[in-house]
N, C-alpha and C. Protein backbone atom coordinates (compact mmCIF):
# COMPACT_ATOMS: atom_id res chain seq x y z
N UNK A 1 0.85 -1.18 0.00
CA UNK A 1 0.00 0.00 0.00
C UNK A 1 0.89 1.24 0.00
N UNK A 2 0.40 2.38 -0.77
CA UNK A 2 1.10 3.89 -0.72
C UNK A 2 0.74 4.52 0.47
N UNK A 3 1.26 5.57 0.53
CA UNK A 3 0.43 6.53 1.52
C UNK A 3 -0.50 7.29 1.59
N UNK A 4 -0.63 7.53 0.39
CA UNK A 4 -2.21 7.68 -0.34
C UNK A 4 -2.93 6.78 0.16
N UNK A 5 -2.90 5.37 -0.03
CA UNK A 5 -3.90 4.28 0.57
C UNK A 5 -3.77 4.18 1.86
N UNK A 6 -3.04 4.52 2.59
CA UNK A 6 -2.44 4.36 4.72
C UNK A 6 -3.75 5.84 5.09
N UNK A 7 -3.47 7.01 4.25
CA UNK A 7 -3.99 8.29 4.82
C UNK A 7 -5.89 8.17 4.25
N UNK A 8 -6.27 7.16 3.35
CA UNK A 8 -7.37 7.42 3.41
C UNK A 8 -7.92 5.76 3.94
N UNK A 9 -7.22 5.57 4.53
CA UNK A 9 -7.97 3.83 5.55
C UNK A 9 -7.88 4.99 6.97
N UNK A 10 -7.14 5.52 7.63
CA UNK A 10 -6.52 5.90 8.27
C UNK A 10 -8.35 7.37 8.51
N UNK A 11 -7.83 7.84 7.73
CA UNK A 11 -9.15 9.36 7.62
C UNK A 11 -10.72 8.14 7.29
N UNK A 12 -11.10 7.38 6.87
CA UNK A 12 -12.34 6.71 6.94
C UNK A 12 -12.31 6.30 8.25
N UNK A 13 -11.47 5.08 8.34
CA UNK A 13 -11.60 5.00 10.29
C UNK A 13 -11.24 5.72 11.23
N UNK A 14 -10.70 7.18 11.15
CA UNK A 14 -10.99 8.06 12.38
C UNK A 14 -12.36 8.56 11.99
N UNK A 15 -13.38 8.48 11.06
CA UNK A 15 -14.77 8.93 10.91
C UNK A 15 -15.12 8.35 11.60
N UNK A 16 -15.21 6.79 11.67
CA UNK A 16 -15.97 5.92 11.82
C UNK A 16 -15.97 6.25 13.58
N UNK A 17 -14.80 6.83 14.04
CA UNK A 17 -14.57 6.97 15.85
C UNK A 17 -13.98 5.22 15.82
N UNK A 18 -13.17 5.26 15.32
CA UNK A 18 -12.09 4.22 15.68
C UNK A 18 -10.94 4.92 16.24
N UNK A 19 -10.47 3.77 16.95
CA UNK A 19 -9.18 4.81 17.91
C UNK A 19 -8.01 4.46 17.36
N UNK A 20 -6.93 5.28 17.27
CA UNK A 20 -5.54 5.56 16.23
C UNK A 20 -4.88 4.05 16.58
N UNK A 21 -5.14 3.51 17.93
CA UNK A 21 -3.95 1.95 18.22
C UNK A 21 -5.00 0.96 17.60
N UNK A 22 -6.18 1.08 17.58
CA UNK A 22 -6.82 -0.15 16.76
C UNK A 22 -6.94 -0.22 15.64
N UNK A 23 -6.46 0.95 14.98
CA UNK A 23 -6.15 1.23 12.97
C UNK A 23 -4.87 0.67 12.70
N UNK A 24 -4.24 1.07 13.87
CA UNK A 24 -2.71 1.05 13.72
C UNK A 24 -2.98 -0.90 13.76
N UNK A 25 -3.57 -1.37 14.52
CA UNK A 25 -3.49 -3.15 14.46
C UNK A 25 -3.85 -3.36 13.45
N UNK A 26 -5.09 -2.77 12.75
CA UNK A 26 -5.74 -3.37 11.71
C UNK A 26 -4.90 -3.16 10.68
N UNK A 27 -4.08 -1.99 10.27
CA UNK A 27 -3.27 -2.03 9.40
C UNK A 27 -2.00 -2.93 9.40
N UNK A 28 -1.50 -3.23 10.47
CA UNK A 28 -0.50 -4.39 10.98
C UNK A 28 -0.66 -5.73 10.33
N UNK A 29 -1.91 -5.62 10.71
CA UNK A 29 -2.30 -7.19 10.76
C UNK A 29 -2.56 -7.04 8.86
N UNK A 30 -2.70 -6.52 8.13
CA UNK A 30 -3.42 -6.45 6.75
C UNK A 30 -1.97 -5.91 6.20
N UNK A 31 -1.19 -5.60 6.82
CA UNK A 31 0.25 -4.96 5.61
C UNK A 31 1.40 -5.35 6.25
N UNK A 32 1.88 -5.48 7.60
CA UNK A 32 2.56 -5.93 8.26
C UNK A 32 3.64 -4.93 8.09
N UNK A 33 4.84 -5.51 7.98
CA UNK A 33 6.03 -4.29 7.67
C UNK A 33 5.72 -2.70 7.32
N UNK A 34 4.74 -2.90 6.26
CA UNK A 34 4.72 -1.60 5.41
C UNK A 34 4.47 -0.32 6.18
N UNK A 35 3.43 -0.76 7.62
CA UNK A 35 2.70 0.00 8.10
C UNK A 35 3.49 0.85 8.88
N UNK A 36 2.66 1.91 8.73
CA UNK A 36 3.03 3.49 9.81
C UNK A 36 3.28 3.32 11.04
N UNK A 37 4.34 3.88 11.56
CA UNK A 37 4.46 3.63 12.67
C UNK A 37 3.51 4.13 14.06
N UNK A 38 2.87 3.34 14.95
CA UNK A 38 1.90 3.83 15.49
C UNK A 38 1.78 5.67 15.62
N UNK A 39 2.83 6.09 16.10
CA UNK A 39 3.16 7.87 16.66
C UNK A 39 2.47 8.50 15.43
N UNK A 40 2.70 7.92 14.02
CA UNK A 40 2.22 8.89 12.86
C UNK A 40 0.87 8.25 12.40
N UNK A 41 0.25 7.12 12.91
CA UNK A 41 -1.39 6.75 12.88
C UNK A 41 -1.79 7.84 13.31
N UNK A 42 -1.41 8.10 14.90
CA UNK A 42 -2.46 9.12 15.85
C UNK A 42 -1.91 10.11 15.21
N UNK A 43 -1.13 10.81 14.47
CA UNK A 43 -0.95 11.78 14.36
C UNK A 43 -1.83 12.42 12.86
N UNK A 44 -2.15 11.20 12.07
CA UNK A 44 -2.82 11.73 11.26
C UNK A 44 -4.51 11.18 11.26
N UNK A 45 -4.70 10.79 12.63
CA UNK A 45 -6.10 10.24 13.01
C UNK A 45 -6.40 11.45 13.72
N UNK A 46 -5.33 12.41 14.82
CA UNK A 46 -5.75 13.48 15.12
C UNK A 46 -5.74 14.76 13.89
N UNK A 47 -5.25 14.59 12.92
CA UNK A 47 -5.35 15.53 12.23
C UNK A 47 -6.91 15.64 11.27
N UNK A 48 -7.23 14.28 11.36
CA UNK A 48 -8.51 14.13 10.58
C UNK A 48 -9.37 14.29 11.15
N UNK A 49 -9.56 14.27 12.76
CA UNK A 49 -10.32 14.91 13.50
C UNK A 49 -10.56 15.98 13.63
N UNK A 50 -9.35 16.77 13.23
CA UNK A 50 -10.28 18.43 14.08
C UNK A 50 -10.09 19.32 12.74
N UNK A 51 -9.82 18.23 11.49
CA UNK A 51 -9.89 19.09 10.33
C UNK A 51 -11.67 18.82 10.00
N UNK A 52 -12.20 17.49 10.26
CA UNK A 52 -13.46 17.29 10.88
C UNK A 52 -14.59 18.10 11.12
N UNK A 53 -13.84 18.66 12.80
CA UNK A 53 -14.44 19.36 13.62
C UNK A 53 -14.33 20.80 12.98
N UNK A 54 -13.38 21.15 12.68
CA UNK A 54 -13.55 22.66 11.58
C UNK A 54 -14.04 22.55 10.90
N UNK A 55 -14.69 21.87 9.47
CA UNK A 55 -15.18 22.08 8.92
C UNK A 55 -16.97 21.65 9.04
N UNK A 56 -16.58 21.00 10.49
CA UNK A 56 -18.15 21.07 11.00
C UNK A 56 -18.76 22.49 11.21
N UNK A 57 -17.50 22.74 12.09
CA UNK A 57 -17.91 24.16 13.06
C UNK A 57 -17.73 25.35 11.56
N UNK A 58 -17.61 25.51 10.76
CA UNK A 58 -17.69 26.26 9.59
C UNK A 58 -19.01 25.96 8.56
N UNK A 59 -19.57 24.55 8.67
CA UNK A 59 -21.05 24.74 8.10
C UNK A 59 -21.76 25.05 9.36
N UNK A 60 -21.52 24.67 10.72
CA UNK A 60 -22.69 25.36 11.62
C UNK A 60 -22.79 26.77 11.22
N UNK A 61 -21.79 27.38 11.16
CA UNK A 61 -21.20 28.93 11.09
C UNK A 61 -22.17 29.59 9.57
N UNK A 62 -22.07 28.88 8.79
CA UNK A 62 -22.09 29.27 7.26
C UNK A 62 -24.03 29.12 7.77
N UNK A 63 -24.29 27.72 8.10
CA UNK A 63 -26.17 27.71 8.19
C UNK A 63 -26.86 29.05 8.91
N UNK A 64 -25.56 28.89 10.09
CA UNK A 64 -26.39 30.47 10.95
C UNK A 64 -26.92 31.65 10.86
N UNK A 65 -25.48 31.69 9.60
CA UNK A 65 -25.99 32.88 8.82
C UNK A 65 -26.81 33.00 7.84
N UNK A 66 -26.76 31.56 7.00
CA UNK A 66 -28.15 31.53 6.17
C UNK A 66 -29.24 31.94 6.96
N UNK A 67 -29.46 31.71 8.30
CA UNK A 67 -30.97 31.32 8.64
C UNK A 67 -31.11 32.78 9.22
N UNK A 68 -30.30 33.76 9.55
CA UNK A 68 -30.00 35.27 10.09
C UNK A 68 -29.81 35.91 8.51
N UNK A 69 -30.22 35.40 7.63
CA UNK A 69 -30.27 36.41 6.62
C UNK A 69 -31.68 35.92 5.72
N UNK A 70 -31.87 34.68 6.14
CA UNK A 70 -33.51 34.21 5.60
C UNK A 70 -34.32 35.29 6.78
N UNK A 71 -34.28 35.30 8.14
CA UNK A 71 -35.08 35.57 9.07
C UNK A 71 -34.59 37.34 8.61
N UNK A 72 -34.01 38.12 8.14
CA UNK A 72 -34.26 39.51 7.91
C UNK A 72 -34.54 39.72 6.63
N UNK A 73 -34.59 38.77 5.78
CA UNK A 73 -34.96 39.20 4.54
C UNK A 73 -36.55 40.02 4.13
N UNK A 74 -37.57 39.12 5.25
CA UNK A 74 -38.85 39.89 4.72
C UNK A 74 -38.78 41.21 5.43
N UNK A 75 -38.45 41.68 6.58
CA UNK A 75 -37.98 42.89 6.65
C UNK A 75 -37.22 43.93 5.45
N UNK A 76 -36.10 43.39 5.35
CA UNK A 76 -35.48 44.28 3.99
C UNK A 76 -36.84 44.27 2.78
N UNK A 77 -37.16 43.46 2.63
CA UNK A 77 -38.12 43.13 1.58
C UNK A 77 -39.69 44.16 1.65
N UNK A 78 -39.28 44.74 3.13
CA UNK A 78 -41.05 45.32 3.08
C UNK A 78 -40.28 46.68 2.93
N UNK A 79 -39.33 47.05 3.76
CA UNK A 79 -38.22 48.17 3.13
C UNK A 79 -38.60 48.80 2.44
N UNK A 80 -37.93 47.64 1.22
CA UNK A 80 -37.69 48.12 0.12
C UNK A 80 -39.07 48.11 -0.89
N UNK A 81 -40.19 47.64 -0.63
CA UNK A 81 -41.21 47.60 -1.11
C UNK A 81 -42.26 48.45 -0.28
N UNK A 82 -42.38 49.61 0.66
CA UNK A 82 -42.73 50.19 1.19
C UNK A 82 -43.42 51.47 0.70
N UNK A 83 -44.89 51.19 0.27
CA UNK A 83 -45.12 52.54 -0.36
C UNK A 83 -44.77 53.74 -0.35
N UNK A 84 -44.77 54.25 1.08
CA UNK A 84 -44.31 55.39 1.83
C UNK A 84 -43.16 55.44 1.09
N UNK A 85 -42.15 54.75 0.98
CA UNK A 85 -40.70 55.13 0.47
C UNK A 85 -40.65 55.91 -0.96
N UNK A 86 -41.74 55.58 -1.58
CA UNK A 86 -41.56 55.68 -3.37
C UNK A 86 -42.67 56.91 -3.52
N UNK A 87 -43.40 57.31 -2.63
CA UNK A 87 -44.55 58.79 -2.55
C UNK A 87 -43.98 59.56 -1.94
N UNK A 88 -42.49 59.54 -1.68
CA UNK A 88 -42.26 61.00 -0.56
C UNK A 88 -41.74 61.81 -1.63
């Protein structure tokens, strides 16, 4: 296997919430020699985590504001469609 194939077994099972020493076996046991040495499993099982968690916390971020710009839109919308505005 490349490391191309180690970093995406590796990023599917930190999704899954597998823990970095039981990837690190499963890859052992399925490649033997080839495999990463445990220190750089967790290191790229923690990296797939909180690249994860950022880009979680960046669609929470991104919806919020959808839903804070859906919830003022009919405001702007009466605004700007406001008779009073267009007879003065």
């Amino acid at each position: 296997m490349n490391k191309e194939n180690f970093h995406f077994y590796v990023k599917v099972r930190t999704a899954l919430n597998i823990q970095a020493k039981d990837i690190h076996e499963e890859l052992c046991f399925a490649c033997g020699d080839e495999t990463p040495s445990l220190k750089i499993i967790e290191e790229w099982s923690k990296w797939f985590r909180e690249s994860r968690e950022e880009a979680e916390d960046e669609q929470l971020k991104e919806q919020q504001k959808r839903n804070e710009e859906v919830r003022d839109m009919p405001q702007l919308v009466r605004d700007f469609l406001d008779p009073a505005e267009f007879y003065q």
